[in-house]
Each structure stands twice: as structure tokens, then as C-alpha cells.
PDB file of N, CA and C in Angstrom:
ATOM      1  N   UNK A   1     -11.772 -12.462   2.351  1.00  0.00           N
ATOM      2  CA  UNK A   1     -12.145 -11.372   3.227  1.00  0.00           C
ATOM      3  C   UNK A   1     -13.642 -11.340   3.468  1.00  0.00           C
ATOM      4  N   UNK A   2     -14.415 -11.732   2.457  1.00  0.00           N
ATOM      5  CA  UNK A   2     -15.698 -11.981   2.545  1.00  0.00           C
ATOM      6  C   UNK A   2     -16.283 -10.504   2.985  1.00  0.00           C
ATOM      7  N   UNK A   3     -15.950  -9.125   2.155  1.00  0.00           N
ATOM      8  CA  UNK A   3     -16.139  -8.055   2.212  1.00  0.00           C
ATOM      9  C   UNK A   3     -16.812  -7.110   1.268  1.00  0.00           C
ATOM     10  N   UNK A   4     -17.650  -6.616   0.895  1.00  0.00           N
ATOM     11  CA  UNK A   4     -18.622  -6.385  -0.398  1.00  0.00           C
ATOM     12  C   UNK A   4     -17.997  -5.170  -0.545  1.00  0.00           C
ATOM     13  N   UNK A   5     -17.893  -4.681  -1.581  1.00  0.00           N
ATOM     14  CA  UNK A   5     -17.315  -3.550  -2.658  1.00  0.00           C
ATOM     15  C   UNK A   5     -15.733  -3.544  -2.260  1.00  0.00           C
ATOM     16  N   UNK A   6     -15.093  -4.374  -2.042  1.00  0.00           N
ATOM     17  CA  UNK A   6     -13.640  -4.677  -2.111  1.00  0.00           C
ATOM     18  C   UNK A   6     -12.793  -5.199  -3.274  1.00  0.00           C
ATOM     19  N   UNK A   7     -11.892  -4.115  -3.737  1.00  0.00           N
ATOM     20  CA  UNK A   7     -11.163  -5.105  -4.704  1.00  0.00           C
ATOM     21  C   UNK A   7      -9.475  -5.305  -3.875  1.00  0.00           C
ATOM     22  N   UNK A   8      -8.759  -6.246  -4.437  1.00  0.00           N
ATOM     23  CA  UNK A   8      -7.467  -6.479  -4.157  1.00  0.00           C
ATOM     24  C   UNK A   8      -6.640  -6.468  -5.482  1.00  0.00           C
ATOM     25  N   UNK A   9      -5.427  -5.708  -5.721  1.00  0.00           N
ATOM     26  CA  UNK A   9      -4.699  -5.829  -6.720  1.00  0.00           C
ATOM     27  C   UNK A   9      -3.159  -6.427  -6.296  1.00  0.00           C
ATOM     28  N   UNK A  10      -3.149  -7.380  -6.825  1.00  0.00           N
ATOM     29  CA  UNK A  10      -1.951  -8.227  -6.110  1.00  0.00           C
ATOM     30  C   UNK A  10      -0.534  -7.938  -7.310  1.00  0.00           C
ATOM     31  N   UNK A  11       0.348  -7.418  -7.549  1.00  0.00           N
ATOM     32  CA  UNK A  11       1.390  -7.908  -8.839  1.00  0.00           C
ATOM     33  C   UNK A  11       2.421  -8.276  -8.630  1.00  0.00           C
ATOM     34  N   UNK A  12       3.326  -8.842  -9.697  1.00  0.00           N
ATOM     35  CA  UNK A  12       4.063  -9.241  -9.684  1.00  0.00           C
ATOM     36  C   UNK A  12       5.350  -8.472 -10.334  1.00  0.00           C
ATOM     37  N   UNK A  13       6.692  -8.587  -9.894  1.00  0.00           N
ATOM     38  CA  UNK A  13       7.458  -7.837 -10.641  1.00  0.00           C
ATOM     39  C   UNK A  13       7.410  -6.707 -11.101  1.00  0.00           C
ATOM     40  N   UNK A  14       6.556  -6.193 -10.232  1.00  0.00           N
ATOM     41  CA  UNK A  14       6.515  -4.462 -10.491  1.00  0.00           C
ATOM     42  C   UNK A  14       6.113  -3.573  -8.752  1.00  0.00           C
ATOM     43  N   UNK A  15       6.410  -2.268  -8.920  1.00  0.00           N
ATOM     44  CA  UNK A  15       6.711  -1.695  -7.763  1.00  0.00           C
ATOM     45  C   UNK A  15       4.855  -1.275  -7.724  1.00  0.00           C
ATOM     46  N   UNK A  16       4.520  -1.753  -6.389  1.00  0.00           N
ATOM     47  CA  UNK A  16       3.111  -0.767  -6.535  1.00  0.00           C
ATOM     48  C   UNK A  16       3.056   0.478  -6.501  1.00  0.00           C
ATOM     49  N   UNK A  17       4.061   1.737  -5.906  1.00  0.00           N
ATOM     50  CA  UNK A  17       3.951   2.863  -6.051  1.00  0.00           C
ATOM     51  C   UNK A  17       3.476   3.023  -7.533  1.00  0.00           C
ATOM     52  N   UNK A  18       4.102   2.546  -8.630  1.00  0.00           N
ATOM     53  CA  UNK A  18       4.302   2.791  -9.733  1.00  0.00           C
ATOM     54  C   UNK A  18       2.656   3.101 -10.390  1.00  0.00           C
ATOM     55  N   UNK A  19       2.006   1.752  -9.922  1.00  0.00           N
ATOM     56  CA  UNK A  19       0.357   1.685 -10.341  1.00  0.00           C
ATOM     57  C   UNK A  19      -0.088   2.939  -9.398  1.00  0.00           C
ATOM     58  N   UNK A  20       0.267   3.581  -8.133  1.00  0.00           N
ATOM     59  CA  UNK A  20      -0.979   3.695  -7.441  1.00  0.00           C
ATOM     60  C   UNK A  20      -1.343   5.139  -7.981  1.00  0.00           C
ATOM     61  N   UNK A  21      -0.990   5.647  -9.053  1.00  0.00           N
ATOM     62  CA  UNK A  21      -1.977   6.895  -9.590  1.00  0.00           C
ATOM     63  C   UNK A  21      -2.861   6.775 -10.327  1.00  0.00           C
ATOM     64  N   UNK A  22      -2.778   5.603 -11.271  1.00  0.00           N
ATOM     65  CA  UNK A  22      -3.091   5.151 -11.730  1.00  0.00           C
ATOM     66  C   UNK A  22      -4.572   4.687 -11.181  1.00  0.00           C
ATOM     67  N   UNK A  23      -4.799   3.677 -10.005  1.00  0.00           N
ATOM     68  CA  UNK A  23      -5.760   3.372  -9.169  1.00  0.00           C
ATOM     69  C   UNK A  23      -6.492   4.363  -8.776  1.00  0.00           C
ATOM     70  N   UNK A  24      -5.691   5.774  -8.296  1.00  0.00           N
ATOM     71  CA  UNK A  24      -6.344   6.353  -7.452  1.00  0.00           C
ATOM     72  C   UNK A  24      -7.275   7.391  -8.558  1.00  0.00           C
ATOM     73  N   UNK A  25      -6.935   7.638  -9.993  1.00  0.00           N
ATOM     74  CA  UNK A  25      -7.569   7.974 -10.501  1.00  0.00           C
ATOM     75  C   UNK A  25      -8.866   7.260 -11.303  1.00  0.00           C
ATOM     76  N   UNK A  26      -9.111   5.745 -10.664  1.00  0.00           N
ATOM     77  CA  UNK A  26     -10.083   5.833 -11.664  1.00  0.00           C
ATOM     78  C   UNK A  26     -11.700   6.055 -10.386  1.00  0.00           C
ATOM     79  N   UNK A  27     -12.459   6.473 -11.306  1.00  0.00           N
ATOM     80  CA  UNK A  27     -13.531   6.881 -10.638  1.00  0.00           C
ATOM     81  C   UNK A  27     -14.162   6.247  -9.535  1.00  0.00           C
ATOM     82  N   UNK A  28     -14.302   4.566  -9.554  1.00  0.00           N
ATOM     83  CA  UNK A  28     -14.650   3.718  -8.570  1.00  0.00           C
ATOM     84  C   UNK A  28     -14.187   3.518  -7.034  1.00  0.00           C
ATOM     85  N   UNK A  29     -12.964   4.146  -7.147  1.00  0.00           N
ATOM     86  CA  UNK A  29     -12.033   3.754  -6.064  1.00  0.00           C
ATOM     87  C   UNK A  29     -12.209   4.980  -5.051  1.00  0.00           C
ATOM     88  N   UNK A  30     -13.056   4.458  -3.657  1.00  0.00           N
ATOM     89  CA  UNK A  30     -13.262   5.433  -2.785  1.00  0.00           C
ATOM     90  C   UNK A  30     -11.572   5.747  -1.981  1.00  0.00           C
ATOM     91  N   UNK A  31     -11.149   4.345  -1.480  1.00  0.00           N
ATOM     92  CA  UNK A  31     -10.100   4.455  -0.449  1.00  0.00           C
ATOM     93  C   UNK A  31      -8.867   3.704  -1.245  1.00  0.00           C
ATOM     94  N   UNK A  32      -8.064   4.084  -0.590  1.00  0.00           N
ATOM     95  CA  UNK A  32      -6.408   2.888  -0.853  1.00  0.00           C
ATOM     96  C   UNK A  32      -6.034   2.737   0.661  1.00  0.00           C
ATOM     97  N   UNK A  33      -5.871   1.710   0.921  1.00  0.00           N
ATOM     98  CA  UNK A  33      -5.735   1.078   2.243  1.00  0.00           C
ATOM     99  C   UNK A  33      -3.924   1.221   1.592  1.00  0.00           C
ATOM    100  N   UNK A  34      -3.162   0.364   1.347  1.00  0.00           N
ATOM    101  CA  UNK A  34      -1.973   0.460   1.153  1.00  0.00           C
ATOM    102  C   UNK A  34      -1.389   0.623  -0.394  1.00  0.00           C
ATOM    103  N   UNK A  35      -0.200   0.452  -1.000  1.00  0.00           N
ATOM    104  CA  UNK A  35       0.512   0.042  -2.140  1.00  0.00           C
ATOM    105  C   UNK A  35       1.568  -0.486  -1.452  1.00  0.00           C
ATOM    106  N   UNK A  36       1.875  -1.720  -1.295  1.00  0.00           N
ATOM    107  CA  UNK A  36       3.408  -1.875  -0.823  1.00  0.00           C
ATOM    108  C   UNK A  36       3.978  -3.285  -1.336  1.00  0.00           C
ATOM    109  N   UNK A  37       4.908  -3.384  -0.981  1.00  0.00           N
ATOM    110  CA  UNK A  37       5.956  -4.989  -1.317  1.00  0.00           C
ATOM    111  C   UNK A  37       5.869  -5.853  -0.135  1.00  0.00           C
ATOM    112  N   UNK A  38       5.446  -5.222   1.218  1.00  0.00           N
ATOM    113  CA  UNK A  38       5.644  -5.592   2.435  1.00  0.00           C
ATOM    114  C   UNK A  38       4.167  -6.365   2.703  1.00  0.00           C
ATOM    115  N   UNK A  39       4.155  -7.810   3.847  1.00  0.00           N
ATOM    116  CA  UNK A  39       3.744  -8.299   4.246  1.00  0.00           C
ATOM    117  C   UNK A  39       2.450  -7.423   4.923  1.00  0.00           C
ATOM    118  N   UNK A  40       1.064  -7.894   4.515  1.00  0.00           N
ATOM    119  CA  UNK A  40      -0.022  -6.633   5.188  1.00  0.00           C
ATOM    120  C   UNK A  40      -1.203  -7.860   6.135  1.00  0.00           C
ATOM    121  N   UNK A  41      -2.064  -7.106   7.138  1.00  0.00           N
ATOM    122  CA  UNK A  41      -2.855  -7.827   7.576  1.00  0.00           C
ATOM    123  C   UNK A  41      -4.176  -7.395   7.471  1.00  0.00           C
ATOM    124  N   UNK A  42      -5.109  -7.258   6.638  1.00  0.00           N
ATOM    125  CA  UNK A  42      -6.397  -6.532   7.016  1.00  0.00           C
ATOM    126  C   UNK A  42      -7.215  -6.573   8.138  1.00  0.00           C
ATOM    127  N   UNK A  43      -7.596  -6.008   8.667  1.00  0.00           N
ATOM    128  CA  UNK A  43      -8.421  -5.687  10.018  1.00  0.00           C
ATOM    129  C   UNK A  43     -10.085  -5.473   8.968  1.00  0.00           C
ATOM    130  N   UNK A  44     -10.745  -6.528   9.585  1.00  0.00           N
ATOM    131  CA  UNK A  44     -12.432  -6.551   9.328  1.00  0.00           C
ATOM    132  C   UNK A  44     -13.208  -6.628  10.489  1.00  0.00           C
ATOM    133  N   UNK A  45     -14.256  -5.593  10.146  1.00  0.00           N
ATOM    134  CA  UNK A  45     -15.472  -6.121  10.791  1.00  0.00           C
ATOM    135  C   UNK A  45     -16.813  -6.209  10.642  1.00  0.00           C
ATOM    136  N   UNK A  46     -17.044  -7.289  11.962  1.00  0.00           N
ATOM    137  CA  UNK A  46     -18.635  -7.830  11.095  1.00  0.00           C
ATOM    138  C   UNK A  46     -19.883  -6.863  11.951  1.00  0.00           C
ATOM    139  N   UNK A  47     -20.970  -6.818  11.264  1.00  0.00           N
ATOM    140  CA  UNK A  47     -22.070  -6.407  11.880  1.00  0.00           C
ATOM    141  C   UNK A  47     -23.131  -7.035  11.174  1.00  0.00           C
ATOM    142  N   UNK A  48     -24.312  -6.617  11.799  1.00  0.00           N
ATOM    143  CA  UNK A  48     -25.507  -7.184  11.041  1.00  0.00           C
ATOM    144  C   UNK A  48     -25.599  -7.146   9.378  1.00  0.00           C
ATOM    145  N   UNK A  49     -25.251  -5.793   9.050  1.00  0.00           N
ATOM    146  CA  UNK A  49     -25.231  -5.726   7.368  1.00  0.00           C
ATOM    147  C   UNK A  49     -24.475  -6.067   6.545  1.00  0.00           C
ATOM    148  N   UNK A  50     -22.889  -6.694   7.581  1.00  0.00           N
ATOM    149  CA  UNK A  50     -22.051  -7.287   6.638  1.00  0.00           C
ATOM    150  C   UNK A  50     -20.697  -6.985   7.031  1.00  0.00           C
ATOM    151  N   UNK A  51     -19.833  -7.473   6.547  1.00  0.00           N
ATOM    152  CA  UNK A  51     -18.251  -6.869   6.611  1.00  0.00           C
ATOM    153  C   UNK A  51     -17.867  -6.097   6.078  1.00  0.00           C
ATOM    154  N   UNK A  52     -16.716  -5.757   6.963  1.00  0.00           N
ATOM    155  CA  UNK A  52     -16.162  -4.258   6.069  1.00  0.00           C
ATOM    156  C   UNK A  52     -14.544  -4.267   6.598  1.00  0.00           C
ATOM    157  N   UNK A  53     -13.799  -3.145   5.639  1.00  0.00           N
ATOM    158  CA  UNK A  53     -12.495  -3.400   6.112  1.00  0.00           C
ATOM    159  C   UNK A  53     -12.452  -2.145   6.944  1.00  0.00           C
ATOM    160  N   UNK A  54     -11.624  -2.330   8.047  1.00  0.00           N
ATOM    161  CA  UNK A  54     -11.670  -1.031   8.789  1.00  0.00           C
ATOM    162  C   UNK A  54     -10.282  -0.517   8.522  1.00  0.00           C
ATOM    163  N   UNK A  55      -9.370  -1.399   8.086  1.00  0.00           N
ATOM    164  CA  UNK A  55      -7.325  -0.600   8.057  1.00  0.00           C
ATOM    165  C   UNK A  55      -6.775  -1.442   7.629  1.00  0.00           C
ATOM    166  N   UNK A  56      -5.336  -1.434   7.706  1.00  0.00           N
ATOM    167  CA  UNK A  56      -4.757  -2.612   6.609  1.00  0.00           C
ATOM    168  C   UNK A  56      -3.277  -2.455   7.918  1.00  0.00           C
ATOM    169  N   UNK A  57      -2.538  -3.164   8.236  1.00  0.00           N
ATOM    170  CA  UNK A  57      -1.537  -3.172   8.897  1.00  0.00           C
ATOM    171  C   UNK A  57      -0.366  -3.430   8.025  1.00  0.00           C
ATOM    172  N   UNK A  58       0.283  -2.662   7.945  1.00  0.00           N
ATOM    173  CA  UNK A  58       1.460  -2.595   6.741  1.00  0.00           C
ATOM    174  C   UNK A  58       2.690  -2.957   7.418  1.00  0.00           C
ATOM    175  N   UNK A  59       3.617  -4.187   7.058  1.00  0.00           N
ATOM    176  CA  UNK A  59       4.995  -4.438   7.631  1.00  0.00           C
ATOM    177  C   UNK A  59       4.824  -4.649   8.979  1.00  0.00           C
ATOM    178  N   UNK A  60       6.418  -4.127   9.195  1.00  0.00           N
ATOM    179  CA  UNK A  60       6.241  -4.272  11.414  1.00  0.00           C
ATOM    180  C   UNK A  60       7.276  -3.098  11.363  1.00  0.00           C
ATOM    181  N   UNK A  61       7.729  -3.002  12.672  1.00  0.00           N
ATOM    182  CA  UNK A  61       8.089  -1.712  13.375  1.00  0.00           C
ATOM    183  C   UNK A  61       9.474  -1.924  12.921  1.00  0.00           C
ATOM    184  N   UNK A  62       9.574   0.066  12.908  1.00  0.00           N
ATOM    185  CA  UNK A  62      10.820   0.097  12.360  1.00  0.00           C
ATOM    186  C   UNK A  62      12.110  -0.254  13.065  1.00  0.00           C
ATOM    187  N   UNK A  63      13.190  -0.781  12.025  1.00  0.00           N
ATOM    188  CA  UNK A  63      14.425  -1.347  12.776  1.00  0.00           C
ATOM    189  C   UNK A  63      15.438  -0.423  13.290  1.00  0.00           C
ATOM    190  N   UNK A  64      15.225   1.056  12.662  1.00  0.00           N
ATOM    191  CA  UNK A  64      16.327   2.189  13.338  1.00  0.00           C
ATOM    192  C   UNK A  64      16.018   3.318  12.878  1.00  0.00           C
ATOM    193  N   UNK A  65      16.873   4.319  13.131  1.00  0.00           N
ATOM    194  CA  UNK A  65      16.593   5.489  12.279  1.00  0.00           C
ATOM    195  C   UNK A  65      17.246   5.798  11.231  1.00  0.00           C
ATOM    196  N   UNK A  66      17.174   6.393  10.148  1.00  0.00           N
ATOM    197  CA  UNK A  66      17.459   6.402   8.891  1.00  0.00           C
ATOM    198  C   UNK A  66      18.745   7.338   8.914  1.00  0.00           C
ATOM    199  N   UNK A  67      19.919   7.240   8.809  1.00  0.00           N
ATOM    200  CA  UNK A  67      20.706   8.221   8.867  1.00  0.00           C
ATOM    201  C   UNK A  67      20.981   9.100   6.934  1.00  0.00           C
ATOM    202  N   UNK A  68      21.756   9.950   6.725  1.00  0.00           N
ATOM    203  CA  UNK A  68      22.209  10.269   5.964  1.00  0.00           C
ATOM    204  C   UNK A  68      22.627  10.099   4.748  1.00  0.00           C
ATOM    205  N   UNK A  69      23.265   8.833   5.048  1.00  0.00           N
ATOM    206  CA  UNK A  69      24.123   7.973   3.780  1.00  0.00           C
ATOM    207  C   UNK A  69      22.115   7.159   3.168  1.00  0.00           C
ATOM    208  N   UNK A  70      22.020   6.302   4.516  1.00  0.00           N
ATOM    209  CA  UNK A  70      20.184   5.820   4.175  1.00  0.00           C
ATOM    210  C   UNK A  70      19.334   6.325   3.066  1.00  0.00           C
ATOM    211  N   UNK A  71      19.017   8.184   3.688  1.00  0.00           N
ATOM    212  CA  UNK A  71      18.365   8.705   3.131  1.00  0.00           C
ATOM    213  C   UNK A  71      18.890   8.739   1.439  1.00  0.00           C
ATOM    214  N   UNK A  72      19.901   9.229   1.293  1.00  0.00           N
ATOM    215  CA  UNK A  72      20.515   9.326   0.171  1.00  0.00           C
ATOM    216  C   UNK A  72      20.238   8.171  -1.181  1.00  0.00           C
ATOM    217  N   UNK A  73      20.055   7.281  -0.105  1.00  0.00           N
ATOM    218  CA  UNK A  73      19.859   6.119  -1.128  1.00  0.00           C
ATOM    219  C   UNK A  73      18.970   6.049  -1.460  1.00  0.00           C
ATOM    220  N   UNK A  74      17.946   6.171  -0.103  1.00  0.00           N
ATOM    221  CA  UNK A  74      16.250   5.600  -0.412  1.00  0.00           C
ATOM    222  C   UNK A  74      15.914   6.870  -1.417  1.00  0.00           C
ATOM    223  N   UNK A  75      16.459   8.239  -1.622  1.00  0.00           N
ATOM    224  CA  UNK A  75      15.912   8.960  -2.422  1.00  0.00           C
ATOM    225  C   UNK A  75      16.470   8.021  -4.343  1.00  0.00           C
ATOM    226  N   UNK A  76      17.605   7.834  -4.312  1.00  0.00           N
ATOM    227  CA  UNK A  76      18.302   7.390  -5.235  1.00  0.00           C
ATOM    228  C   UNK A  76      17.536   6.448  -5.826  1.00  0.00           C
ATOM    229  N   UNK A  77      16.814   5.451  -4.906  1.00  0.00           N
ATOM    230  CA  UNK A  77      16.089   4.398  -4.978  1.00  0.00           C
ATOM    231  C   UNK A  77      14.622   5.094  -5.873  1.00  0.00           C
ATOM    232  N   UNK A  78      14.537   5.858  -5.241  1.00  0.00           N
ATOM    233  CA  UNK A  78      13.228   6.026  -5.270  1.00  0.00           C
ATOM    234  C   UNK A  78      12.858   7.032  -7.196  1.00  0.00           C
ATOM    235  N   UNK A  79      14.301   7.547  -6.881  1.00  0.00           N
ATOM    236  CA  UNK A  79      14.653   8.412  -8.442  1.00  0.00           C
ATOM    237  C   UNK A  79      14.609   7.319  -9.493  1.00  0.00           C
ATOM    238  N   UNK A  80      14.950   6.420  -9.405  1.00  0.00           N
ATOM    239  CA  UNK A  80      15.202   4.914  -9.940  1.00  0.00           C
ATOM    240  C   UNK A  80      13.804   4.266 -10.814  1.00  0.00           C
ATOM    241  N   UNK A  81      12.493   4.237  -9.805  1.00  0.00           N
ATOM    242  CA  UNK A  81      12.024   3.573 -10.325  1.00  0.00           C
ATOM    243  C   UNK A  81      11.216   4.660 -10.844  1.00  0.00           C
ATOM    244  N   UNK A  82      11.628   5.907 -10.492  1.00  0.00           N
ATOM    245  CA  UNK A  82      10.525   6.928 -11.258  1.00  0.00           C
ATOM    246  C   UNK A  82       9.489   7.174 -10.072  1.00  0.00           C
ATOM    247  N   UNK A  83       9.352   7.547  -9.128  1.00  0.00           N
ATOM    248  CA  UNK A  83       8.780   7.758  -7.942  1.00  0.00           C
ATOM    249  C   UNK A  83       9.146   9.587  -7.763  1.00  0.00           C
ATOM    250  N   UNK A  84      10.259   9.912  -7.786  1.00  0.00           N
ATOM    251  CA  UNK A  84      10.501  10.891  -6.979  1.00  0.00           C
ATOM    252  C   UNK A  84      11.958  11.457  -7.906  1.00  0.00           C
ATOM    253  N   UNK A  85      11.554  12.874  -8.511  1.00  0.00           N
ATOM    254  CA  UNK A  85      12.666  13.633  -9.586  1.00  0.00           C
ATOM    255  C   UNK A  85      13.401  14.197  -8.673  1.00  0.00           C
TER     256      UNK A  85
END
């Protein structure tokens, strides 16, 4: 990225929701661009003093709308990994 005061936390086999309170509490960390599993693109730009990240493009567009039975799950899902009581 060639971007000064940037970190990236990449893992493996674990959900990033799980870390991101974790992150967001420690003192250093101004922004969180994303936490996800999904494919991302960073958006940079340059100027005289240097690069910077301006957004992070998360996934692609959604495939439908979420009906009922969906929701049910993604909450189920989400009870699962400890996200959401």
C-alpha cells in the first residue's frame, strides 16, 4: 500500500468480528476501514506528503433480499460465533 501509519491484520481460521473489539479498543487505532471474510479493495491516495487510505471496498453487490427464513439464520449464525445474544 505504501501508506504511513497503516496497519493490516490478516487471520486465519477465525471470524474477524470476533477480534474487532478488541482492535477497536486499543489506544492506537484511529479508524477500522473493515473486519470481514470477504474479498476487499483499498482505495489510496497520493499527494505531495504521501499516501493515504481514503475507504476500503468490501465484497460486491448484493444478490437479493434477505427474506425471513435468511434472517433467522444469519441471526442463528451470528448467536453461534458469539456476535449477537
Amino acid at each position: 500500500m505504501a501508506a504511513g501509519h497503516v496497519f493490516v491484520l490478516i487471520v486465519r481460521n477465525a471470524y474477524p468480528i470476533n477480534l474487532l473489539r478488541a482492535v477497536q479498543n486499543t489506544p492506537e487505532v484511529c479508524s477500522i476501514f473493515c473486519a470481514t471474510a470477504n474479498p476487499v479493495e483499498v482505495v489510496i491516495a497520493k499527494t505531495d506528503q504521501g499516501h493515504g487510505v481514503l475507504g476500503v471496498i468490501d465484497g460486491s453487490p448484493p444478490k437479493g433480499v434477505e427474506g425471513s427464513r435468511e434472517t433467522a439464520e444469519r441471526k442463528e449464525f451470528l448467536r453461534k460465533i458469539g456476535y449477537k445474544r
